[in-house]
PDB file of N, CA and C in Angstrom:
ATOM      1  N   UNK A   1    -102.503 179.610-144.718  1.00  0.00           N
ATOM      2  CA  UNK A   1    -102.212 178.434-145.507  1.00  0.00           C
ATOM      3  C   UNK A   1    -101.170 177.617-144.755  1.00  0.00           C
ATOM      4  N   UNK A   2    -101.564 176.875-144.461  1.00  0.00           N
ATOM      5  CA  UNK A   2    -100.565 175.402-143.988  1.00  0.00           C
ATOM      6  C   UNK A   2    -100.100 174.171-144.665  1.00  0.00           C
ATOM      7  N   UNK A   3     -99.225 173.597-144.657  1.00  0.00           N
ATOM      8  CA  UNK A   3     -98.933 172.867-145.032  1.00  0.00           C
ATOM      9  C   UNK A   3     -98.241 171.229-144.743  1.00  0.00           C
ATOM     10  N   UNK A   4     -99.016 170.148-145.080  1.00  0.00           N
ATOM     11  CA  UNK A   4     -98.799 168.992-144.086  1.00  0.00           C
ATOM     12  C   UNK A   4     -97.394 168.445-144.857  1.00  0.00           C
ATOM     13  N   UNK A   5     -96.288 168.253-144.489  1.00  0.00           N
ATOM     14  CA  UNK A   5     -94.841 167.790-145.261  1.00  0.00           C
ATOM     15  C   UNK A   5     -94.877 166.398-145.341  1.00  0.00           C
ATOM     16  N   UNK A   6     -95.794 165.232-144.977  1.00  0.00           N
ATOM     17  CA  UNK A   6     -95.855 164.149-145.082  1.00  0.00           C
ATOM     18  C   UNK A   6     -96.636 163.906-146.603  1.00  0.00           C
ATOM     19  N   UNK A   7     -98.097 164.653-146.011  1.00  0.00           N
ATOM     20  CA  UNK A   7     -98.464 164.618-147.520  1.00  0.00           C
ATOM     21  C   UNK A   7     -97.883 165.354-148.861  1.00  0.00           C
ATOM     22  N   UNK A   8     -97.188 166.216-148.420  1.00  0.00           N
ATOM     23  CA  UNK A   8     -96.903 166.817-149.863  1.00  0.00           C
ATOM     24  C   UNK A   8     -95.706 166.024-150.210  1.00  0.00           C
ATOM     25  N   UNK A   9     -94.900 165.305-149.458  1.00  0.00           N
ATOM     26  CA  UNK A   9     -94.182 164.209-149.874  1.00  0.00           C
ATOM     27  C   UNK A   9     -94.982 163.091-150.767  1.00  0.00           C
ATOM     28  N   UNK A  10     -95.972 162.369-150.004  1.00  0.00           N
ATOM     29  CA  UNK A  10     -96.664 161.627-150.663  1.00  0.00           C
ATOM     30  C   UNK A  10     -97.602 162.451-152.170  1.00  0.00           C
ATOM     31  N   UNK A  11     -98.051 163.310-152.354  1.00  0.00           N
ATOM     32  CA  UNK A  11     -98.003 163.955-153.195  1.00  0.00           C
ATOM     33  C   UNK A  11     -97.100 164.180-154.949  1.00  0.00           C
ATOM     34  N   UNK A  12     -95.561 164.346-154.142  1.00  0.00           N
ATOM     35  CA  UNK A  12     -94.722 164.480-155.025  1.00  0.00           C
ATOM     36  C   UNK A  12     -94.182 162.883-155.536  1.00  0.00           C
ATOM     37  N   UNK A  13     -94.837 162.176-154.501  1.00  0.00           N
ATOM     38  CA  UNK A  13     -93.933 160.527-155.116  1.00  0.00           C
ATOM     39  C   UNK A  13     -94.914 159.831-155.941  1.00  0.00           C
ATOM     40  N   UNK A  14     -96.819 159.915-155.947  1.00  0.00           N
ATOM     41  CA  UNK A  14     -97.396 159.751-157.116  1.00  0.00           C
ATOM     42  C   UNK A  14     -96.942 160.398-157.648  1.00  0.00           C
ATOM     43  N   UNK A  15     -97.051 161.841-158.048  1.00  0.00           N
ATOM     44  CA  UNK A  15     -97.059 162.725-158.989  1.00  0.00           C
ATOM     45  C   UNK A  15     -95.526 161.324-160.237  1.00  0.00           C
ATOM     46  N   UNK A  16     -94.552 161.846-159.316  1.00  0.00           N
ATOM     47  CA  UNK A  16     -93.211 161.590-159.651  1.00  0.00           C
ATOM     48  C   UNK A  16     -93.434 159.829-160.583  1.00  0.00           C
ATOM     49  N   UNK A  17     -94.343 158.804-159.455  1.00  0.00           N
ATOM     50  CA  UNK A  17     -94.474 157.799-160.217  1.00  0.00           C
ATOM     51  C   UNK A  17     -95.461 157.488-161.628  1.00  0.00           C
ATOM     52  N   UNK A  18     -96.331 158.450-161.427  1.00  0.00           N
ATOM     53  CA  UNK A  18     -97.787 158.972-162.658  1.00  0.00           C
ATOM     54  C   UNK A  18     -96.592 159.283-163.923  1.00  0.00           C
ATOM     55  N   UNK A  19     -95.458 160.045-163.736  1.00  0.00           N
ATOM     56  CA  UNK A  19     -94.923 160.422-164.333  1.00  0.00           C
ATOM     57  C   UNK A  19     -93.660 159.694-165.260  1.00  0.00           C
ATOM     58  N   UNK A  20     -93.109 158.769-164.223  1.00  0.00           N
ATOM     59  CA  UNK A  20     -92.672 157.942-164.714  1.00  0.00           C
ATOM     60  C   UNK A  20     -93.196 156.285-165.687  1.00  0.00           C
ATOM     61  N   UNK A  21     -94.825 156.397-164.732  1.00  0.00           N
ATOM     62  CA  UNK A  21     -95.595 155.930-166.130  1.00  0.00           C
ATOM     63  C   UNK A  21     -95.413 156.279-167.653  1.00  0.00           C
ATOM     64  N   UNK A  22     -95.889 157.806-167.405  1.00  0.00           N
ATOM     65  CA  UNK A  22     -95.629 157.859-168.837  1.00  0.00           C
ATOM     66  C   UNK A  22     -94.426 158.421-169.820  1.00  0.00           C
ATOM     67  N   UNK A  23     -93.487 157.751-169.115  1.00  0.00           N
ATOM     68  CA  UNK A  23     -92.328 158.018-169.778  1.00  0.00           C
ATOM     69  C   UNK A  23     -91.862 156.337-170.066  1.00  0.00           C
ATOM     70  N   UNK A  24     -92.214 155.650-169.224  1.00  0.00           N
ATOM     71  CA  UNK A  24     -92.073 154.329-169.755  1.00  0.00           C
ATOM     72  C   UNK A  24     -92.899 153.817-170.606  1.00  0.00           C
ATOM     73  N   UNK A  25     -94.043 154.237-170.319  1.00  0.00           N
ATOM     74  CA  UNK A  25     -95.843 153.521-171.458  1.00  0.00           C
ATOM     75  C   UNK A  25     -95.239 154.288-173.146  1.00  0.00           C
ATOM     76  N   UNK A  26     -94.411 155.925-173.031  1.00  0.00           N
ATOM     77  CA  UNK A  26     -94.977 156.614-173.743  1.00  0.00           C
ATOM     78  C   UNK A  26     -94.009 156.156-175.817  1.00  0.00           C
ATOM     79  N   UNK A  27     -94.901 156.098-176.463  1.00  0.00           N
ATOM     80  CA  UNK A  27     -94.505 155.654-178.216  1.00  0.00           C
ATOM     81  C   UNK A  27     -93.722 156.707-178.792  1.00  0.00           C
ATOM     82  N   UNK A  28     -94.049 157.920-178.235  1.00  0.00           N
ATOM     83  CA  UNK A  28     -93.797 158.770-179.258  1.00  0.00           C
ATOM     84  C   UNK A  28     -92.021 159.352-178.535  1.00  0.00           C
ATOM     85  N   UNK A  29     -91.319 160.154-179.163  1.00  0.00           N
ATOM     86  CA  UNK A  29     -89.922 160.804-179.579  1.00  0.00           C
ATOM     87  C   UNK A  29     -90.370 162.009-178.331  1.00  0.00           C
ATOM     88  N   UNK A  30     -91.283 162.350-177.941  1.00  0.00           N
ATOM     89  CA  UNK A  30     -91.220 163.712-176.826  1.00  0.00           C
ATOM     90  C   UNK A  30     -91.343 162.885-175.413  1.00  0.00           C
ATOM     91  N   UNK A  31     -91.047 161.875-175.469  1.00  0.00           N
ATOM     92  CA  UNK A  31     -90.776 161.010-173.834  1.00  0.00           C
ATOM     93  C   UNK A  31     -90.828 162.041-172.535  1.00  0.00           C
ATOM     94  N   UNK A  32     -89.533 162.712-172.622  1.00  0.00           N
ATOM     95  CA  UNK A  32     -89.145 163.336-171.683  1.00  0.00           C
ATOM     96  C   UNK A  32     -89.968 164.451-171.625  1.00  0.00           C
ATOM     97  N   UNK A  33     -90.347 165.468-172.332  1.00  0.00           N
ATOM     98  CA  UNK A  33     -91.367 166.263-172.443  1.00  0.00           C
ATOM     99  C   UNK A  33     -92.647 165.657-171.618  1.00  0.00           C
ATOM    100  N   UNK A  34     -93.220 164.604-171.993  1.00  0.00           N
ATOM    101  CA  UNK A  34     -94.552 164.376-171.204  1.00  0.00           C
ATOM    102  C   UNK A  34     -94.007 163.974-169.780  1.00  0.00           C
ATOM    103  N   UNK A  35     -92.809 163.232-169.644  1.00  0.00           N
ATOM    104  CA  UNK A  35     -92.628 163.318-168.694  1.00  0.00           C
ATOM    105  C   UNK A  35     -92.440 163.918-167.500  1.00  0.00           C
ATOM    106  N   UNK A  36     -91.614 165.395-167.665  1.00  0.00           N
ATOM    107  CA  UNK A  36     -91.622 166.158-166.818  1.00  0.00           C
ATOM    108  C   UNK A  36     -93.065 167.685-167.508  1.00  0.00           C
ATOM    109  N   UNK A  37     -93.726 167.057-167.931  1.00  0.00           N
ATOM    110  CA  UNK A  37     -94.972 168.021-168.273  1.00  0.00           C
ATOM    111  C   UNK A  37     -95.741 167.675-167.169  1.00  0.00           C
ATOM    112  N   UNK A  38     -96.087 166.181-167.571  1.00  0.00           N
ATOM    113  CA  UNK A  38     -96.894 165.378-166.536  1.00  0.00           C
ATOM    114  C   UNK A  38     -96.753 165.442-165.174  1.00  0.00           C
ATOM    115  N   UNK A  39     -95.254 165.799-164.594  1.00  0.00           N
ATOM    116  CA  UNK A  39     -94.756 166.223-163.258  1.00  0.00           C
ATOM    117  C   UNK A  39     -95.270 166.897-162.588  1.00  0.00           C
ATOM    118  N   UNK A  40     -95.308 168.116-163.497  1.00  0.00           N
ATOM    119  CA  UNK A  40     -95.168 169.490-163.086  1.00  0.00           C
ATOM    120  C   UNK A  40     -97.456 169.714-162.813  1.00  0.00           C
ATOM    121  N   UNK A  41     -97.783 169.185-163.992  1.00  0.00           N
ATOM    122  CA  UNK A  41     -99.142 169.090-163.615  1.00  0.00           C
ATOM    123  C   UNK A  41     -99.736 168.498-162.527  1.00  0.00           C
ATOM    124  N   UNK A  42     -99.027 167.026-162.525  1.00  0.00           N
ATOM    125  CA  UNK A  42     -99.435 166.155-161.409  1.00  0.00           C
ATOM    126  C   UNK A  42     -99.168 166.715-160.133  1.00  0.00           C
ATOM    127  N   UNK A  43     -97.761 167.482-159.855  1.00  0.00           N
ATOM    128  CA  UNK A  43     -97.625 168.064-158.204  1.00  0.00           C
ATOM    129  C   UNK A  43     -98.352 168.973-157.926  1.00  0.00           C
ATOM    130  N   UNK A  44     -98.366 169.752-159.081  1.00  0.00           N
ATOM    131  CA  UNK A  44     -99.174 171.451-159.208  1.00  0.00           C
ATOM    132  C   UNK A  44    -100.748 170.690-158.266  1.00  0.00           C
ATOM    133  N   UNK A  45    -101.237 169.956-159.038  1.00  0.00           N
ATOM    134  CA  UNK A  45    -102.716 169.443-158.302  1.00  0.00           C
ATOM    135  C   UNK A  45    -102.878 168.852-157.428  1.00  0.00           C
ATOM    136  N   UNK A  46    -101.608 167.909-157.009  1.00  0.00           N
ATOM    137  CA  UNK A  46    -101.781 167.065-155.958  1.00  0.00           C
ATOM    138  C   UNK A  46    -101.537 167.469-154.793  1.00  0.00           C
ATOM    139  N   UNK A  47    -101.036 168.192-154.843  1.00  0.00           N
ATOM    140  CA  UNK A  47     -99.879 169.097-153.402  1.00  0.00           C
ATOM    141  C   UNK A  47    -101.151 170.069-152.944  1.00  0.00           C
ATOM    142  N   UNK A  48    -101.927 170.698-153.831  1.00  0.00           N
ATOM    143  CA  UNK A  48    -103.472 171.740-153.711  1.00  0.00           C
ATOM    144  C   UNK A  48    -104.197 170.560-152.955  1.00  0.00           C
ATOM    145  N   UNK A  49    -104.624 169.493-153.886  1.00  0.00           N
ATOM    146  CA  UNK A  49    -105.562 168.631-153.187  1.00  0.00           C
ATOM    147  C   UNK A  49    -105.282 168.006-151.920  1.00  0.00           C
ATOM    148  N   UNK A  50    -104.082 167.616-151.738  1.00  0.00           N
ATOM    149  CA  UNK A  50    -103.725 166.598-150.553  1.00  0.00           C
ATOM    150  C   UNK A  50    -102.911 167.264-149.266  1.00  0.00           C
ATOM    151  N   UNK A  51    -102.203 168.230-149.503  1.00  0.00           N
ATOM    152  CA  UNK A  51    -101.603 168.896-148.693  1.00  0.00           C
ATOM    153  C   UNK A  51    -101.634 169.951-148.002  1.00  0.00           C
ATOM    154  N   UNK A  52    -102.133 170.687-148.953  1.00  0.00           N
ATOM    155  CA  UNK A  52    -102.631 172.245-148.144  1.00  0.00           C
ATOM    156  C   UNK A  52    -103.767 172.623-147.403  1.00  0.00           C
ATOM    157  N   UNK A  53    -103.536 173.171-146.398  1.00  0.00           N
ATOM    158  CA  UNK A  53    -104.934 173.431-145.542  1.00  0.00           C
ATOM    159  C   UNK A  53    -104.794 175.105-145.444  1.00  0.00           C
ATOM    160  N   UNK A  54    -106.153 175.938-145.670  1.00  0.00           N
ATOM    161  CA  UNK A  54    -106.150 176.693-145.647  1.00  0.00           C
ATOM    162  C   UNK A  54    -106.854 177.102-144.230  1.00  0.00           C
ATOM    163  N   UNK A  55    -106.943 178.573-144.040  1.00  0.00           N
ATOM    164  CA  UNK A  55    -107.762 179.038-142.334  1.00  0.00           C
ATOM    165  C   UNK A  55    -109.125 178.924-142.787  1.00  0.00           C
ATOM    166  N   UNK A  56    -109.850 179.048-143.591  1.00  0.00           N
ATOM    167  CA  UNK A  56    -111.223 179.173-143.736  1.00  0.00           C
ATOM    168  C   UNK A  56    -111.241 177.448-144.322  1.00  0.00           C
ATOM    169  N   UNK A  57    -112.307 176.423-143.428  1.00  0.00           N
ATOM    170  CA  UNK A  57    -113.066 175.321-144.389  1.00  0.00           C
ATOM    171  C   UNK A  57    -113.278 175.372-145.514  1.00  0.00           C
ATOM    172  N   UNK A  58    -114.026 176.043-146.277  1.00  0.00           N
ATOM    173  CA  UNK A  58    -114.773 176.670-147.234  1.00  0.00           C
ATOM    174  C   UNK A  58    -114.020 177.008-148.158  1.00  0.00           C
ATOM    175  N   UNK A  59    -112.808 177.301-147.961  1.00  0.00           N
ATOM    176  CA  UNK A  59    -111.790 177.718-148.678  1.00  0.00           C
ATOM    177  C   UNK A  59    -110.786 176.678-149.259  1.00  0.00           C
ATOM    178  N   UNK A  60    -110.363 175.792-148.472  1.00  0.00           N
ATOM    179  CA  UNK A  60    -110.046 174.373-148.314  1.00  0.00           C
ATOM    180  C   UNK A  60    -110.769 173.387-148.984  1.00  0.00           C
ATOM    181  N   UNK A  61    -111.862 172.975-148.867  1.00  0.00           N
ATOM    182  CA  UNK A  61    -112.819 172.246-149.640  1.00  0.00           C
ATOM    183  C   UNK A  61    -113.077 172.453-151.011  1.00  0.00           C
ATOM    184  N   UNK A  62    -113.265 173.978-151.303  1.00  0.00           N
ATOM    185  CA  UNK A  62    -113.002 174.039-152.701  1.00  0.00           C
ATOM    186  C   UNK A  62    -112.244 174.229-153.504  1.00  0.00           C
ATOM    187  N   UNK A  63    -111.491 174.238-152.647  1.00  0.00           N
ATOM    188  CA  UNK A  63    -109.400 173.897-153.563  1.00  0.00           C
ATOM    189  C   UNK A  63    -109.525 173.075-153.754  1.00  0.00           C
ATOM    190  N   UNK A  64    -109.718 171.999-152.851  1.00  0.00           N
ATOM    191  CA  UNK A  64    -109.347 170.707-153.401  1.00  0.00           C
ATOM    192  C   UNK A  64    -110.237 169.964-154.161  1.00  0.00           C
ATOM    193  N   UNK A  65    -111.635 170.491-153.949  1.00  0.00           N
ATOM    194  CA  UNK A  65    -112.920 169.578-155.265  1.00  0.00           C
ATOM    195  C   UNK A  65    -112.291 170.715-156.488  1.00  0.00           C
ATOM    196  N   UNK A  66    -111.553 171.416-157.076  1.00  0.00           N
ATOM    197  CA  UNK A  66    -111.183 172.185-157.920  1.00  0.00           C
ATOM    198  C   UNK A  66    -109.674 171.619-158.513  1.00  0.00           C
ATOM    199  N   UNK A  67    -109.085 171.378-157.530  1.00  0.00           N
ATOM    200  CA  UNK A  67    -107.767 170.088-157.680  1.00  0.00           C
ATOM    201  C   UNK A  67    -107.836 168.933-158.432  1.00  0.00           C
ATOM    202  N   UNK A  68    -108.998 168.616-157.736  1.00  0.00           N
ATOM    203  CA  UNK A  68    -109.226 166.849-158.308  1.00  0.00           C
ATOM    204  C   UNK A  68    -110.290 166.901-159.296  1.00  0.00           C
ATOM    205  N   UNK A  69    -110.407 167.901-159.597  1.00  0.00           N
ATOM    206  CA  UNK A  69    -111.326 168.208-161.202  1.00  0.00           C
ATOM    207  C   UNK A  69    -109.663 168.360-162.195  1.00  0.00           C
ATOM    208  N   UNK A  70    -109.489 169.371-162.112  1.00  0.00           N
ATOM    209  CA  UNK A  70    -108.338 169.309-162.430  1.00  0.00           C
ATOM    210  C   UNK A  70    -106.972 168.238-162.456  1.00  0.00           C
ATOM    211  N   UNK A  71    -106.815 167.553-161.940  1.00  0.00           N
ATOM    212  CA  UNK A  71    -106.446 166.259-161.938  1.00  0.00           C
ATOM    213  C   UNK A  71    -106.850 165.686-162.562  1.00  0.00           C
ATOM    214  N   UNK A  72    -107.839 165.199-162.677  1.00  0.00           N
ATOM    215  CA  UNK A  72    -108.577 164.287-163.688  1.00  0.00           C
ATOM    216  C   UNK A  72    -108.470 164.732-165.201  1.00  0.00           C
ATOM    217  N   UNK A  73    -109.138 165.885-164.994  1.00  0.00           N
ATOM    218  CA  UNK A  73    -108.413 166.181-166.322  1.00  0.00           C
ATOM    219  C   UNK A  73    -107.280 165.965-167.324  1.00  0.00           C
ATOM    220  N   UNK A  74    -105.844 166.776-166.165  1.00  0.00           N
ATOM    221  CA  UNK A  74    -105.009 166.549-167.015  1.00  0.00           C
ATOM    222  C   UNK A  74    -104.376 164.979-166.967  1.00  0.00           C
ATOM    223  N   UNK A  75    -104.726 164.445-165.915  1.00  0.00           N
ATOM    224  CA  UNK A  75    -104.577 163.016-166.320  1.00  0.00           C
ATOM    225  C   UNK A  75    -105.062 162.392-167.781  1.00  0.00           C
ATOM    226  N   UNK A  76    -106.221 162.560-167.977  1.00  0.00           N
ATOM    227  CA  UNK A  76    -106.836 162.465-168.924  1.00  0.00           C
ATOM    228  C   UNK A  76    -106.028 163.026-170.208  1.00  0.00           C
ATOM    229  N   UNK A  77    -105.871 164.214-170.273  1.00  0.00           N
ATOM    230  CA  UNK A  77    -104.967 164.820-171.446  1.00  0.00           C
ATOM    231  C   UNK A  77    -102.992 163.928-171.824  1.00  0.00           C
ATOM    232  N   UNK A  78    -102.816 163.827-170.685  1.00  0.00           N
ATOM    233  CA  UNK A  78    -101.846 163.559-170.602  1.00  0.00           C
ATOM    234  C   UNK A  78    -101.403 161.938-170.845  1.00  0.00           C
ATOM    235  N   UNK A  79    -102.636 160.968-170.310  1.00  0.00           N
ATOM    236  CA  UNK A  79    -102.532 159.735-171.237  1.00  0.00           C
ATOM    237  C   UNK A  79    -103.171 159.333-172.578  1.00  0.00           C
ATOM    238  N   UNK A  80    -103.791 160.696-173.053  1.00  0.00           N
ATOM    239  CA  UNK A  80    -104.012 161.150-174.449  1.00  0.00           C
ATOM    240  C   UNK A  80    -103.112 161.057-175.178  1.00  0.00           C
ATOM    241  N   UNK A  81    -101.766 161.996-175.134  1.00  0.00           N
ATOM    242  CA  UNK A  81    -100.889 162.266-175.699  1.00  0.00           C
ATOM    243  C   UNK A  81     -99.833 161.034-175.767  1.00  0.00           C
ATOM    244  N   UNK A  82     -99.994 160.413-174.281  1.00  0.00           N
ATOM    245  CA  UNK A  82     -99.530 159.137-174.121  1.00  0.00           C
ATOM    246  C   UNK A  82     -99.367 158.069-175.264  1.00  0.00           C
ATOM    247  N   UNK A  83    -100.400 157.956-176.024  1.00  0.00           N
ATOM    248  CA  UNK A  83    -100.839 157.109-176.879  1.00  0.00           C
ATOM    249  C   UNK A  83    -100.781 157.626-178.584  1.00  0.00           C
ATOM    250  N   UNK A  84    -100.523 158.659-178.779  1.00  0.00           N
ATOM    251  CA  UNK A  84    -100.146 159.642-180.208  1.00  0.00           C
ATOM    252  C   UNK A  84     -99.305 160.184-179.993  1.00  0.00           C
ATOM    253  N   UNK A  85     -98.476 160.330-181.217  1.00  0.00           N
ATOM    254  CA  UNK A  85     -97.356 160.689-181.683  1.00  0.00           C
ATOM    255  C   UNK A  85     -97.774 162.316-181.896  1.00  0.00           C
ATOM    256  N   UNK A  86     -97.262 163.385-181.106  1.00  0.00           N
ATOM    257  CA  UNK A  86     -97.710 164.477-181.260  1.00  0.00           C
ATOM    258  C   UNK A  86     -96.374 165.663-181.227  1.00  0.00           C
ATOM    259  N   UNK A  87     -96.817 166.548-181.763  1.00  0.00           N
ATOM    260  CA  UNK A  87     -96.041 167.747-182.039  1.00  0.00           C
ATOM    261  C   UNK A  87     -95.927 168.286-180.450  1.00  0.00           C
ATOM    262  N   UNK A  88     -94.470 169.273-179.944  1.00  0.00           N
ATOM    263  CA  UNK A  88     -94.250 169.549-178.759  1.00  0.00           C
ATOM    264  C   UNK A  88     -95.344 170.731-178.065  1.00  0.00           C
ATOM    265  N   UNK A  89     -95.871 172.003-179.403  1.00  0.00           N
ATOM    266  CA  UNK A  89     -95.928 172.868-178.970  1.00  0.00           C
ATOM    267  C   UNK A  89     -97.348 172.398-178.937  1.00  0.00           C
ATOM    268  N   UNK A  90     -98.413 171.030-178.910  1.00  0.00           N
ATOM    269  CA  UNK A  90     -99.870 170.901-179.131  1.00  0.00           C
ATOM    270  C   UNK A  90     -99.377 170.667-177.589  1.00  0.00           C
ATOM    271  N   UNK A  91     -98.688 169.781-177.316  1.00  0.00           N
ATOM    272  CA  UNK A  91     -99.013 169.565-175.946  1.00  0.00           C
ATOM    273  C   UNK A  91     -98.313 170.607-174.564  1.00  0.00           C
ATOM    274  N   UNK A  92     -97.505 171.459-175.135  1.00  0.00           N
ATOM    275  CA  UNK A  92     -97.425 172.430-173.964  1.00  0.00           C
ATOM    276  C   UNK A  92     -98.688 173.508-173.870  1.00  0.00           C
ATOM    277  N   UNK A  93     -99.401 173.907-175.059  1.00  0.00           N
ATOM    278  CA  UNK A  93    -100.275 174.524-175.136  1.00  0.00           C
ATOM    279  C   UNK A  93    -101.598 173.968-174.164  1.00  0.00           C
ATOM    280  N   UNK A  94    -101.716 172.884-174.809  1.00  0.00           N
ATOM    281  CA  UNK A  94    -102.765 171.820-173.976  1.00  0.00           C
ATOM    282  C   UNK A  94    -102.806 171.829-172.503  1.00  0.00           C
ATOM    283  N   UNK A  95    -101.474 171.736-172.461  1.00  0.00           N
ATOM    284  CA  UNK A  95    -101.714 171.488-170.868  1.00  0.00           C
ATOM    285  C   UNK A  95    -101.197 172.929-169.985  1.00  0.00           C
ATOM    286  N   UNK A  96    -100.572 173.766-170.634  1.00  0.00           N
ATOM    287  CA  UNK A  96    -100.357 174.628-170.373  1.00  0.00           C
ATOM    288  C   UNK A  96    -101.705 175.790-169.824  1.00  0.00           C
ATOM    289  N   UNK A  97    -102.374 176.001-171.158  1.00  0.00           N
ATOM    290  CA  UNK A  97    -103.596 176.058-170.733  1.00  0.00           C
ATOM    291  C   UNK A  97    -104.558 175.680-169.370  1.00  0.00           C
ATOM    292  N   UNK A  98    -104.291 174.531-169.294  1.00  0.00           N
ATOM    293  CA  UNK A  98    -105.164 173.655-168.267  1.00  0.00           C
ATOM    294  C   UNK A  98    -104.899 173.877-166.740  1.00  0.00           C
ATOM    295  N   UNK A  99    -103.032 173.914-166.600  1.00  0.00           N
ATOM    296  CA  UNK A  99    -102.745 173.926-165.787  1.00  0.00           C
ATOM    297  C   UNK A  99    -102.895 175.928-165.100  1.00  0.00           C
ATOM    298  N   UNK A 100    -102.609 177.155-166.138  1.00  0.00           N
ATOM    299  CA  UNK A 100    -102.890 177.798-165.609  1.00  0.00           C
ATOM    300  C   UNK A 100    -104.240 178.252-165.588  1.00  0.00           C
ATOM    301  N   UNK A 101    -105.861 177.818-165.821  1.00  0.00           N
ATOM    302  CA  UNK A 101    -106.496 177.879-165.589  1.00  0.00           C
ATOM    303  C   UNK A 101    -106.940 177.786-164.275  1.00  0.00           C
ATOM    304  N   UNK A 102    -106.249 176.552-164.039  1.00  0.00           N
ATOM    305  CA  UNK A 102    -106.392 175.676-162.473  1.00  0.00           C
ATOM    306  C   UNK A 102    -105.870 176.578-161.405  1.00  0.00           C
ATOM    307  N   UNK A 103    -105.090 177.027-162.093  1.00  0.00           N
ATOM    308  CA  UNK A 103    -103.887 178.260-160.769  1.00  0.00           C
ATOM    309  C   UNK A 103    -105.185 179.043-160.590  1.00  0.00           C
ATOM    310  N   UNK A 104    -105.577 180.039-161.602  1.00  0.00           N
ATOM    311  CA  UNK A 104    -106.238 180.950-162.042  1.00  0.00           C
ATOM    312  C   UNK A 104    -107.727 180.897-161.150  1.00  0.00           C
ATOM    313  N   UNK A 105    -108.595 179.691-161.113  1.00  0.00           N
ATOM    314  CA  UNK A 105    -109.480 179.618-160.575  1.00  0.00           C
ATOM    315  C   UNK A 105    -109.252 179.103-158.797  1.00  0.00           C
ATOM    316  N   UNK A 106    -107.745 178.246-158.664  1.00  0.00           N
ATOM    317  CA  UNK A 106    -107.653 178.385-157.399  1.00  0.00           C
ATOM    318  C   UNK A 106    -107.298 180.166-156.514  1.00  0.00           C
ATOM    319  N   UNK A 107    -107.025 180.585-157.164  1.00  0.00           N
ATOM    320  CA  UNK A 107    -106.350 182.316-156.771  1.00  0.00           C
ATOM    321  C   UNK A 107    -107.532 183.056-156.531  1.00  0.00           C
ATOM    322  N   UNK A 108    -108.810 182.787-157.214  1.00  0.00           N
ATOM    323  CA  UNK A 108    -109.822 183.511-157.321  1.00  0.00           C
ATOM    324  C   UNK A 108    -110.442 183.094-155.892  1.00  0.00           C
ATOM    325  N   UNK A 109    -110.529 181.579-155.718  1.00  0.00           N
ATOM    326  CA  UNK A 109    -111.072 181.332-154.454  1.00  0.00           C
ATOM    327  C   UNK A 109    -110.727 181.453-153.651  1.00  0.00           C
ATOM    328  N   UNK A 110    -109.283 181.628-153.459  1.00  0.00           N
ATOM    329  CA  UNK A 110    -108.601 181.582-151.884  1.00  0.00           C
ATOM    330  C   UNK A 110    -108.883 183.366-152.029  1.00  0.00           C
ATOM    331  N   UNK A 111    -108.816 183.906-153.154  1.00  0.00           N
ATOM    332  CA  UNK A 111    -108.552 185.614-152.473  1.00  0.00           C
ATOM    333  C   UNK A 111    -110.445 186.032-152.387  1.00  0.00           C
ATOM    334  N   UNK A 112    -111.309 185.091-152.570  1.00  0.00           N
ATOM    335  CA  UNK A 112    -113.021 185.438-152.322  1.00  0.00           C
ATOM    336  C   UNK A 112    -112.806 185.333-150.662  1.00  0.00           C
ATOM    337  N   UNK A 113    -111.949 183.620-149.965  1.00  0.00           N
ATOM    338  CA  UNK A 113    -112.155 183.975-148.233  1.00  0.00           C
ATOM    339  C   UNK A 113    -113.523 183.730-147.925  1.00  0.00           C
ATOM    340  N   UNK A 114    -114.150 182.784-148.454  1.00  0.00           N
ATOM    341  CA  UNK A 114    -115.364 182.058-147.951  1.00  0.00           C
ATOM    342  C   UNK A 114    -115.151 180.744-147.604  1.00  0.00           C
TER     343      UNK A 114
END
C-alpha cells in the first residue's frame, strides 16, 4: 500500500470543504455533529479513492469503484440530514453504519489480493 501525499492532501481539503458546506447550509441545532460526521466520512472515502495505491491493480481498482460508491452515498445521506431537523443518535447510526460497512468491504478486498 502506497500512498500519494499530494493527493491525500487534496483529499482532506474537499473532504474538509464538503464539510464545511454543511455546517454552513445546515437548519438544524446538530451543526457541528454533521459537520465533523461529514469529515470523517468524506476523508475515510476520499483518501481510499484518490490516494492510495495498492501492489496488485485489481486490488486498487476495486477500492476505489467501492470508495466512490460509497461516497456517493454518504454524500447523499449526509445532505439528507442537511435539510431535517434530526435526532443525534439517527444520524450517527446512519452513517455510522455506512461508513463501517465501507471499511468492512474494503478489508475483505484488499485481504482476497486479486
Amino acid at each position: 500500500m502506497k500512498i500519494n501525499f499530494i493527493l491525500f492532501l487534496i483529499a482532506i481539503a474537499i473532504s474538509s470543504l464538503l464539510a464545511y458546506a454543511l455546517y454552513g447550509y445546515s437548519v438544524s441545532e446538530n451543526r457541528f455533529l454533521l459537520c465533523a460526521g461529514g469529515f470523517v466520512c468524506f476523508a475515510t472515502t476520499l483518501i481510499l479513492a484518490l490516494s492510495v495505491k495498492f501492489s496488485l491493480p485489481r486490488t486498487t481498482f476495486n477500492i476505489r469503484a467501492v470508495s466512490i460508491v460509497f461516497f456517493v452515498l454518504l454524500l447523499i445521506s449526509n445532505f439528507t440530514f442537511l435539510f431535517v431537523v434530526f435526532f443525534s443518535p439517527a444520524y450517527i447510526l446512519t452513517n455510522g453504519i455506512l461508513i463501517l460497512l465501507f471499511i468492512l468491504i474494503a478489508y475483505l478486498i484488499y485481504r482476497a489480493k486479486q
